[in-house]
C-alpha atoms as a PDB file:
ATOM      1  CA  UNK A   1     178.370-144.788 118.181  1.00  0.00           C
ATOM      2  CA  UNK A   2     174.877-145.575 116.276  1.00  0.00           C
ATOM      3  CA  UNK A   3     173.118-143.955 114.102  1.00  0.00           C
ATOM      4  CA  UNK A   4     169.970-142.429 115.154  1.00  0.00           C
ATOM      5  CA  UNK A   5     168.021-144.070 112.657  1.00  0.00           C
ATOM      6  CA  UNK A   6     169.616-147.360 113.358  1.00  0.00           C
ATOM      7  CA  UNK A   7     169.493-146.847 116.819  1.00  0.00           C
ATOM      8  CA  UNK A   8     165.658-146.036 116.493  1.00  0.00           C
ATOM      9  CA  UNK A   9     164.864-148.991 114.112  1.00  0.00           C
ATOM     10  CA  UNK A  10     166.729-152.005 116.405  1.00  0.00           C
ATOM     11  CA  UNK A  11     164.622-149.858 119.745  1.00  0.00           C
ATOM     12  CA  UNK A  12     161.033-149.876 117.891  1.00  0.00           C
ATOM     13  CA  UNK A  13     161.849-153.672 116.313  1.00  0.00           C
ATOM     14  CA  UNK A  14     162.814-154.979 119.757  1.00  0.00           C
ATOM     15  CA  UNK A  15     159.741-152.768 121.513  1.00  0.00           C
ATOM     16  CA  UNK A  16     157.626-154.495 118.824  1.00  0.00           C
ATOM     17  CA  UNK A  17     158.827-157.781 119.534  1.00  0.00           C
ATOM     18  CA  UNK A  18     158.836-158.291 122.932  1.00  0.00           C
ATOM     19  CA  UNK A  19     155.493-156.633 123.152  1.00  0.00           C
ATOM     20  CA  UNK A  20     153.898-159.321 120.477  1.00  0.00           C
ATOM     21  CA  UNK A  21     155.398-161.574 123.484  1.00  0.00           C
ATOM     22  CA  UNK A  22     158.007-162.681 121.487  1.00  0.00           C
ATOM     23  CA  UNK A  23     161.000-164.476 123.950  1.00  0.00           C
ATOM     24  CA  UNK A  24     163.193-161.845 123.074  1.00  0.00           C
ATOM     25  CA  UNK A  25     166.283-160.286 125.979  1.00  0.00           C
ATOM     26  CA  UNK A  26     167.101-156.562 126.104  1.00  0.00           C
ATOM     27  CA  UNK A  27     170.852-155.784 125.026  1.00  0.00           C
ATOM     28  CA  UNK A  28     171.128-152.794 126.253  1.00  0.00           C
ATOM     29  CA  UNK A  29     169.892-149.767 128.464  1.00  0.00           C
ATOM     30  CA  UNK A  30     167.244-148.259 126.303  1.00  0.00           C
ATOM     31  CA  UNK A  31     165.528-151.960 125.840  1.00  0.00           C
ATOM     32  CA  UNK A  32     165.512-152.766 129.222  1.00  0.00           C
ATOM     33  CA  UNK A  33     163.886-149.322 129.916  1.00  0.00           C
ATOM     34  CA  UNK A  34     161.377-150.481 127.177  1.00  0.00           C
ATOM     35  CA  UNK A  35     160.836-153.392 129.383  1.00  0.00           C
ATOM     36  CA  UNK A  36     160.179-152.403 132.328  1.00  0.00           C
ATOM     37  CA  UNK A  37     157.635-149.562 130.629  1.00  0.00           C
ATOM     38  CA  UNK A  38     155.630-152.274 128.942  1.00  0.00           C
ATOM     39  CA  UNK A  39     155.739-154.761 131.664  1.00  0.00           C
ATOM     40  CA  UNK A  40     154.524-152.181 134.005  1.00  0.00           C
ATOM     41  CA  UNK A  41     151.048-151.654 131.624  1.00  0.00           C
ATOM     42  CA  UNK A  42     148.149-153.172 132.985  1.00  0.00           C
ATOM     43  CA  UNK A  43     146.090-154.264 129.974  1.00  0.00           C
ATOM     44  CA  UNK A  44     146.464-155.804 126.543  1.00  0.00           C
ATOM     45  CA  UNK A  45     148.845-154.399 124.405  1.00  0.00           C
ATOM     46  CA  UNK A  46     148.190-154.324 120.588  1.00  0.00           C
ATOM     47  CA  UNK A  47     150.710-153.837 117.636  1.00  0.00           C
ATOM     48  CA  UNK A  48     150.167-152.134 114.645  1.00  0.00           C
ATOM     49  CA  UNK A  49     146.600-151.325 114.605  1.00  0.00           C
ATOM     50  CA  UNK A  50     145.192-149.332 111.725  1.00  0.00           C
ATOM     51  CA  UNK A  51     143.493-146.189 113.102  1.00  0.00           C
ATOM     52  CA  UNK A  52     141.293-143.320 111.273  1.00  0.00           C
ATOM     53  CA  UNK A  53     140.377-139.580 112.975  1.00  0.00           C
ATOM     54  CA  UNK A  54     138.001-137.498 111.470  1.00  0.00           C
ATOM     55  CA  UNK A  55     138.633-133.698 111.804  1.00  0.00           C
ATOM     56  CA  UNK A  56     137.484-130.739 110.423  1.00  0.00           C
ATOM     57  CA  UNK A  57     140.259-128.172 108.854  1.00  0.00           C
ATOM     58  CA  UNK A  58     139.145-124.983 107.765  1.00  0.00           C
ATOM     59  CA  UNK A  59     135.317-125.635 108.135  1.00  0.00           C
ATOM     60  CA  UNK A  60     136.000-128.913 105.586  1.00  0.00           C
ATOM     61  CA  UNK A  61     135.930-132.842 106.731  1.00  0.00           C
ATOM     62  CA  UNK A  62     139.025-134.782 106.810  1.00  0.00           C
ATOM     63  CA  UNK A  63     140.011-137.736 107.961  1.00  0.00           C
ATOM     64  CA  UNK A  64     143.250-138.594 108.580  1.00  0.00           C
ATOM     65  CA  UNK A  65     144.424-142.533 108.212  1.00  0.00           C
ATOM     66  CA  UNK A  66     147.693-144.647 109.494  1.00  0.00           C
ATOM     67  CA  UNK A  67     148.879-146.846 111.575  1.00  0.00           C
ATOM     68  CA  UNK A  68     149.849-146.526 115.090  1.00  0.00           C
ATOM     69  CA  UNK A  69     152.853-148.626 116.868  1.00  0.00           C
ATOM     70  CA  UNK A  70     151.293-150.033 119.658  1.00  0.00           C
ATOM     71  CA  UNK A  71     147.640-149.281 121.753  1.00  0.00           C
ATOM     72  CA  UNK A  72     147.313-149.929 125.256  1.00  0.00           C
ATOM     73  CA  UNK A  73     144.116-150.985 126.116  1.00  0.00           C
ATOM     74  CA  UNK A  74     142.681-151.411 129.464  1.00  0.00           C
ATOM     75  CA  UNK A  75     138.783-151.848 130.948  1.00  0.00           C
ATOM     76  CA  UNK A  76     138.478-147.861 131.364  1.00  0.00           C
ATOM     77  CA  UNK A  77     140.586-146.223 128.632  1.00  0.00           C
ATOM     78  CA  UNK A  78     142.570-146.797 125.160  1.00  0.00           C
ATOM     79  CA  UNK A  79     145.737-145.268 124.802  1.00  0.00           C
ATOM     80  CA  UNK A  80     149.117-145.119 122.390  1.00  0.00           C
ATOM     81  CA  UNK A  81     152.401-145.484 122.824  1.00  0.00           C
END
C-alpha cells in the first residue's frame, strides 16, 4: 500500500502536470478521476499562482500570502481547486 504522503505527492504532481497540458497518461483510479474533473472545466486553468487576502483579525489588518495549486478561471467567475 502507499503512503499517504506519497500517494498525495505522485496525485498533486500528475494533477499539476497534465493540467500545464503536459502529454502525461493516468496510472491509476485516482488520476483518471483527476482527469475527467479537469477535462470537464470550462475555462483556463492556471498553476501555481501567487495569491494575497486581506482580512481583518481582531479589529487589526492582515493579509495573508501563498500560493494556490491551481485557479479555474472562466468569463463569469475565478475559482480554486
Amino acid at each position: 500500500m502507499t503512503d499517504g504522503i506519497e500517494f498525495g505527492s505522485r496525485l498533486h504532481e500528475f494533477a499539476e502536470q497534465y493540467a500545464s497540458g503536459e502529454d502525461v497518461d493516468p496510472q491509476d483510479d485516482e488520476q483518471r478521476r483527476v482527469r475527467l474533473l479537469l477535462d470537464s472545466m470550462d475555462g483556463e486553468l492556471r498553476i501555481e499562482e501567487n495569491a494575497y487576502l486581506p482580512l481583518e483579525v481582531d479589529g487589526k489588518q492582515v493579509t495573508i500570502q501563498g500560493i494556490v495549486d491551481l485557479v479555474h478561471v472562466t468569463n463569469d467567475t475565478i475559482g480554486t481547486v
